[in-house]
C-alpha atoms as a PDB file:
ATOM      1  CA  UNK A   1     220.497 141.628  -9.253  1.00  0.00           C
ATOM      2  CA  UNK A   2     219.126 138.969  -7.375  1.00  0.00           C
ATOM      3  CA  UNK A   3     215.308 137.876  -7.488  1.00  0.00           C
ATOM      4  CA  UNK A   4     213.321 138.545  -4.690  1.00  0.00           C
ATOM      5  CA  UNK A   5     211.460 135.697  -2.364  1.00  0.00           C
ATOM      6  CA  UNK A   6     208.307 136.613  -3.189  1.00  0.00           C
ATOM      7  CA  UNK A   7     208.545 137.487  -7.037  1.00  0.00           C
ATOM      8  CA  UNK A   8     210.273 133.998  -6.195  1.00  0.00           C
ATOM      9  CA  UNK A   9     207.733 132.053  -4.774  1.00  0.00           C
ATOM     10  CA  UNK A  10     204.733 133.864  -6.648  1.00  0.00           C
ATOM     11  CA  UNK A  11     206.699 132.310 -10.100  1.00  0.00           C
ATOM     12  CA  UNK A  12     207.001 129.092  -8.558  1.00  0.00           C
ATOM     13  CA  UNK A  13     203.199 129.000  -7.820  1.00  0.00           C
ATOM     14  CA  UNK A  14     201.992 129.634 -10.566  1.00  0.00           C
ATOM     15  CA  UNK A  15     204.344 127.226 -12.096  1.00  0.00           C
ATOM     16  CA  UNK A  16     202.481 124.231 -10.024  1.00  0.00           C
ATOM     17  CA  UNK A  17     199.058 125.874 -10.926  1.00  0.00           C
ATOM     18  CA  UNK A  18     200.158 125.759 -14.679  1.00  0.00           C
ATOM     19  CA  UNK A  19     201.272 121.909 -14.043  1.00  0.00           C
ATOM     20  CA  UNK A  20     197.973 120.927 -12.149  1.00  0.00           C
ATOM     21  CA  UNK A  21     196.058 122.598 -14.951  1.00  0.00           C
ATOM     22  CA  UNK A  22     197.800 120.526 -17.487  1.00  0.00           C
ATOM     23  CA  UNK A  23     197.576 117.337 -15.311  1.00  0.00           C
ATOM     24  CA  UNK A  24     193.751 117.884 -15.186  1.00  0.00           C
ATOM     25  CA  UNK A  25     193.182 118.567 -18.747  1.00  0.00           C
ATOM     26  CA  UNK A  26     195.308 115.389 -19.998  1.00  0.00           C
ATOM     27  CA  UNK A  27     192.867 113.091 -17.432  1.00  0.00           C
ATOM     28  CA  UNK A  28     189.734 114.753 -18.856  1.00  0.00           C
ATOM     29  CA  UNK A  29     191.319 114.351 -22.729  1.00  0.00           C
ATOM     30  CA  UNK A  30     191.968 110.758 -22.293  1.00  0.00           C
ATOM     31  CA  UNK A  31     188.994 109.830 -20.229  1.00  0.00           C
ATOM     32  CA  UNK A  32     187.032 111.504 -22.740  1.00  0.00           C
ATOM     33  CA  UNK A  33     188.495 109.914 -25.758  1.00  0.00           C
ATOM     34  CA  UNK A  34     189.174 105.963 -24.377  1.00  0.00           C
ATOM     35  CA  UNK A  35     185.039 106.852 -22.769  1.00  0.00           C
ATOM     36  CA  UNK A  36     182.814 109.167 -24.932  1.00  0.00           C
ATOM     37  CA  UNK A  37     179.597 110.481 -23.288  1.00  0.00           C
ATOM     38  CA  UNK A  38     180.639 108.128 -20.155  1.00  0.00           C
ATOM     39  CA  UNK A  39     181.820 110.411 -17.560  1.00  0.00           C
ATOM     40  CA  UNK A  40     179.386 111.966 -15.707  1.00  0.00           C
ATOM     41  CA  UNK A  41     179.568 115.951 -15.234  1.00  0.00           C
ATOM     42  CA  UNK A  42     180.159 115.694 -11.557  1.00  0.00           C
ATOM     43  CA  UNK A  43     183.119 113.326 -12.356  1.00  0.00           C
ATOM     44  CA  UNK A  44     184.156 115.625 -14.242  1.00  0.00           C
ATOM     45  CA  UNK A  45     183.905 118.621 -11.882  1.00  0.00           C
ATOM     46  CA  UNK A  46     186.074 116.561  -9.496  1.00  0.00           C
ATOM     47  CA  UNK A  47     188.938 116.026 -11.948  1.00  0.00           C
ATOM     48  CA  UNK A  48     189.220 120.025 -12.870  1.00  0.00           C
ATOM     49  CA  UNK A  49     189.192 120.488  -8.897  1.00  0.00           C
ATOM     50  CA  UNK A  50     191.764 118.357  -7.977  1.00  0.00           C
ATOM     51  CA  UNK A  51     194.653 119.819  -6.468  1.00  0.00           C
ATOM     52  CA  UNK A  52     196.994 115.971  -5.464  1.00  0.00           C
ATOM     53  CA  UNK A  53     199.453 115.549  -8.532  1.00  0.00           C
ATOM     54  CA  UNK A  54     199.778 112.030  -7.189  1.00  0.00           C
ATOM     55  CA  UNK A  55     195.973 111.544  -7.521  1.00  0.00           C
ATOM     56  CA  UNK A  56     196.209 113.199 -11.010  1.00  0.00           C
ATOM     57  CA  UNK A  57     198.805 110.616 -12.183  1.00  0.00           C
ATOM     58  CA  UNK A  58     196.639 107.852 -10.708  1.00  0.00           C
ATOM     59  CA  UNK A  59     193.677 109.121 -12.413  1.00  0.00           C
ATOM     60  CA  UNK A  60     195.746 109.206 -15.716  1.00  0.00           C
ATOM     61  CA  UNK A  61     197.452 105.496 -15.933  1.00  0.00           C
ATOM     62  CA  UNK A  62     193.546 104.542 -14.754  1.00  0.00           C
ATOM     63  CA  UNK A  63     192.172 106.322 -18.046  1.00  0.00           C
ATOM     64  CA  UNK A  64     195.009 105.149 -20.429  1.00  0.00           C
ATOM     65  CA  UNK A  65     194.216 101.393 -18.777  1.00  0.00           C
ATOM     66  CA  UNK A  66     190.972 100.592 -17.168  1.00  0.00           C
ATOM     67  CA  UNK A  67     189.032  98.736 -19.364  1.00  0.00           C
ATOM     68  CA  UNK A  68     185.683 100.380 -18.856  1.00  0.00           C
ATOM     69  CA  UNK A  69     184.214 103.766 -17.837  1.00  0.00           C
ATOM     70  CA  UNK A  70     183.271 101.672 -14.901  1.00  0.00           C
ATOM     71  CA  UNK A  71     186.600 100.825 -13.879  1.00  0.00           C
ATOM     72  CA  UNK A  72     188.160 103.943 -14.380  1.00  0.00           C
ATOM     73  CA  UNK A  73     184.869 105.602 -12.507  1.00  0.00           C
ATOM     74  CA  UNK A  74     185.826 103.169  -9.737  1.00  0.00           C
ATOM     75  CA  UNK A  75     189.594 104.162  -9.257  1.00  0.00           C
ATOM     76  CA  UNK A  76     188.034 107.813  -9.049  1.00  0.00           C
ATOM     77  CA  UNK A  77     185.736 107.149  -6.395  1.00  0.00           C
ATOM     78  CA  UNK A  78     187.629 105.557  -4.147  1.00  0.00           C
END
């Protein structure tokens, strides 16, 4: 039996939800443990709304790297 396109394509989107969800969380983990208390709640908010993978990633190698909350606050913003 073959699977249908839309049993298809509703298990491939919710695939890339379950990815984006992971994405944000490891951003918000590692922001929040290289930056404790720094990030402010609308930051925050922004990071567990973003829907670019690309912008996740950014937002990742900026938390492992920057070397302040500013910095990393900065690459956010932009």
């Amino acid at each position: 039996m073959t699977e249908s396109i839309i049993a298809k394509r509703l298990k491939d989107q919710g695939r890339q939800e379950g990815h984006l969800l992971s994405s944000r969380e490891h951003v918000l983990d590692a922001v929040q443990t290289r930056f404790p208390g720094a990030i402010p709640p609308e930051v925050v908010d922004l990071i567990r709304r973003q829907d670019s993978e690309a912008m996740l990633r950014e937002w990742f190698q900026a938390a492992l790297t920057a070397p302040s909350a500013e910095e990393f606050l900065a690459v956010v913003r932009r």
